[in-house]
C-alpha atoms as a PDB file:
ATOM      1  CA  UNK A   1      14.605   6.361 -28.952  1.00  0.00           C
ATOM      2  CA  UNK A   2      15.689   2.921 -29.532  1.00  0.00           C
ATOM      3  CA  UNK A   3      15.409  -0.412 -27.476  1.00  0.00           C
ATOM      4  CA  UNK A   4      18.007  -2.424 -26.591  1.00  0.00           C
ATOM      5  CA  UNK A   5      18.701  -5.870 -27.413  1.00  0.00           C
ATOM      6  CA  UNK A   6      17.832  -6.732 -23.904  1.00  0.00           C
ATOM      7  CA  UNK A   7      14.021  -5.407 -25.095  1.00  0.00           C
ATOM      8  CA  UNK A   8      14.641  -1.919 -22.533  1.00  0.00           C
ATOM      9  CA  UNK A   9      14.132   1.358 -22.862  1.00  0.00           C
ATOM     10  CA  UNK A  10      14.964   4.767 -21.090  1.00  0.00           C
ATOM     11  CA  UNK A  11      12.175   6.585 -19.847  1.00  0.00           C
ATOM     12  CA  UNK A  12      12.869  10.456 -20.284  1.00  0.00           C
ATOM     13  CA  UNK A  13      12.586  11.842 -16.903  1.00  0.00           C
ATOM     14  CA  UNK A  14      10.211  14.690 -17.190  1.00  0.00           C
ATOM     15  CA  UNK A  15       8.153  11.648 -18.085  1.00  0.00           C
ATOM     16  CA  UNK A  16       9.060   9.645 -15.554  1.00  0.00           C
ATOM     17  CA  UNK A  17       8.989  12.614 -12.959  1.00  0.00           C
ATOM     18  CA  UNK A  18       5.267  13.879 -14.415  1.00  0.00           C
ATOM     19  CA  UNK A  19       3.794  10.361 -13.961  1.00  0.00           C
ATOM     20  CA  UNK A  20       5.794   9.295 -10.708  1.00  0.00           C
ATOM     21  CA  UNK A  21       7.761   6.595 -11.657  1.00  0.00           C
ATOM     22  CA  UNK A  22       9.891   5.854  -9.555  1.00  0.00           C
ATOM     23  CA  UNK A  23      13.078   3.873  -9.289  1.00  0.00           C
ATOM     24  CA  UNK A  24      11.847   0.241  -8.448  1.00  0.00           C
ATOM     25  CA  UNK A  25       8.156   1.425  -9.386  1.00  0.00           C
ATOM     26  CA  UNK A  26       6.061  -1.649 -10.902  1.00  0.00           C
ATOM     27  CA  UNK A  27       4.138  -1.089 -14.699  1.00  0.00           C
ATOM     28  CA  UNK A  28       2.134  -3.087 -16.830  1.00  0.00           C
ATOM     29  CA  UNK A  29       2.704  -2.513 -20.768  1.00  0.00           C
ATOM     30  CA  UNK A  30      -0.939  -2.031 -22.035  1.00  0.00           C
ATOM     31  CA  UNK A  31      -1.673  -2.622 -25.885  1.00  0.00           C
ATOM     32  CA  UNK A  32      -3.935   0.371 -27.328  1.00  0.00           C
ATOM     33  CA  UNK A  33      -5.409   0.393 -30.749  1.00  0.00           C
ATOM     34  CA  UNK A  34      -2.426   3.103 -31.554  1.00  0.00           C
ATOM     35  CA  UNK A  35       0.236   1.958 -29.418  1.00  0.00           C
ATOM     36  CA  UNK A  36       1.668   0.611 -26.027  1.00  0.00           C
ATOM     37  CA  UNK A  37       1.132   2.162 -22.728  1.00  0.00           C
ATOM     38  CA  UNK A  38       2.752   2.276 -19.866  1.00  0.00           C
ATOM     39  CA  UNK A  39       0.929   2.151 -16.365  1.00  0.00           C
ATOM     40  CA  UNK A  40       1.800   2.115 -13.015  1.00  0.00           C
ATOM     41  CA  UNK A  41       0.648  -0.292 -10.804  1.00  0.00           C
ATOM     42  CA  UNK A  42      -0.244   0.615  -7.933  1.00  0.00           C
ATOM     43  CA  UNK A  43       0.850  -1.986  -4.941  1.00  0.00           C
ATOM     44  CA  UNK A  44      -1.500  -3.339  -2.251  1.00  0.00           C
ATOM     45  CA  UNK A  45      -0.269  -1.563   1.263  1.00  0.00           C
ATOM     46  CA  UNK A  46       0.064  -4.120   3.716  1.00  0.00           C
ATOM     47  CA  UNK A  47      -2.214  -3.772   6.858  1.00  0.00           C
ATOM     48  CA  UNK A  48      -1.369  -1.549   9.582  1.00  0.00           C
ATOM     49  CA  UNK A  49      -1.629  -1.956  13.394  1.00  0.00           C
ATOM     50  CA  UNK A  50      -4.270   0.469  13.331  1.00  0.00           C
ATOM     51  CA  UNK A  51      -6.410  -0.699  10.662  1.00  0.00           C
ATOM     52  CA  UNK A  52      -6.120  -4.400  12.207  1.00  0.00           C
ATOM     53  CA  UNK A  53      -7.608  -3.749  15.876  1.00  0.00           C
ATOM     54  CA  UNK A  54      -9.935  -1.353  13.808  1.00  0.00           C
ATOM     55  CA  UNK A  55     -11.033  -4.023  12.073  1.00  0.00           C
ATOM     56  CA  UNK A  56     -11.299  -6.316  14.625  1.00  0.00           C
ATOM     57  CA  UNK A  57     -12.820  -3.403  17.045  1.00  0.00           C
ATOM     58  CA  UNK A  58     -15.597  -2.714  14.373  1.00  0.00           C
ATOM     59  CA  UNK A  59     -18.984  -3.215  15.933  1.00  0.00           C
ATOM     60  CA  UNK A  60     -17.575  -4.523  18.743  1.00  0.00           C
ATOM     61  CA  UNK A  61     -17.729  -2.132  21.428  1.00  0.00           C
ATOM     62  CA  UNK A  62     -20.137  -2.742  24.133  1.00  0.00           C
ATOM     63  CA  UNK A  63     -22.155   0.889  23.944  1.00  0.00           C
ATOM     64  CA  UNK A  64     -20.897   4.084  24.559  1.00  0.00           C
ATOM     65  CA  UNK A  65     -16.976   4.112  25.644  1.00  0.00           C
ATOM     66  CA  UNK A  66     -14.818   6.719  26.626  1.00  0.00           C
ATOM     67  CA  UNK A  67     -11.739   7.651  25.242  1.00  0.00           C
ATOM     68  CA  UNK A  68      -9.479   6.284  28.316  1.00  0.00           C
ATOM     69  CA  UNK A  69     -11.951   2.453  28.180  1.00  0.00           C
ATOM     70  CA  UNK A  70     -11.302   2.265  24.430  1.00  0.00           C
ATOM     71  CA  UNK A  71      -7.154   2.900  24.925  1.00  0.00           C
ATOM     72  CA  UNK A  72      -7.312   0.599  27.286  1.00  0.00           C
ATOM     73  CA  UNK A  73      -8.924  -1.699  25.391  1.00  0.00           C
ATOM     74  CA  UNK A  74      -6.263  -0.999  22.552  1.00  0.00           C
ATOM     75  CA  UNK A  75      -3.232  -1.426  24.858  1.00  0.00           C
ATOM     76  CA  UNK A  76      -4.601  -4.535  25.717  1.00  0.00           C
ATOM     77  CA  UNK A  77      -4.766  -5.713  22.293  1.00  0.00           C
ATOM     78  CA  UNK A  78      -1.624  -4.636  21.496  1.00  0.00           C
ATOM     79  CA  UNK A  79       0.147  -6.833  24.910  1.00  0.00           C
ATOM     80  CA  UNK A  80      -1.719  -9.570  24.033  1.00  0.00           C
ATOM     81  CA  UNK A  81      -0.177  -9.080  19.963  1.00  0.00           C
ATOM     82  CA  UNK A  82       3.394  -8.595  21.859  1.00  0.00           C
ATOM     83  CA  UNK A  83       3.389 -11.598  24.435  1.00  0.00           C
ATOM     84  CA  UNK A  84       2.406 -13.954  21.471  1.00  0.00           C
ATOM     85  CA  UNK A  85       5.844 -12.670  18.930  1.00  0.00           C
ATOM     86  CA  UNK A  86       8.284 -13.684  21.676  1.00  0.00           C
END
């Protein structure tokens, strides 16, 4: 395998398709005592709806709540989230 003049190289794809690299996939080029290594970089997921009125639910609820009082609570949250986007 040679690189190009550009400094790239093709990945062989059992390679590629045993360590999930996928097109656009980020790496990081890691110097080892014997070599380079390639490593995938795994991206922060952005927050989702869920998680957020989780998180701002957490420790929040006054007692015990059924399931209808917390969806209502949720549906709420998530009008409130809607009115303030327009």
């Amino acid at each position: 395998m040679r690189i190009t003049a550009k400094g790239q190289v093709t990945i062989p794809v059992a390679i590629r398709e045993k360590a999930g690299l996928l097109p656009h996939t980020e790496v990081e080029f890691e110097l080892d005592g014997e070599g380079v290594r390639i490593v995938k970089v795994e991206a922060p997921r952005a927050e989702s709806r869920g998680h957020r009125i989780v998180r701002q639910m957490w420790r929040k609820a006054p007692g015990r709540m059924s399931t209808d009082e917390i969806m209502a609570l949720m549906r709420d949250d998530w009008r409130d989230e809607d009115e303030g986007s327009r």
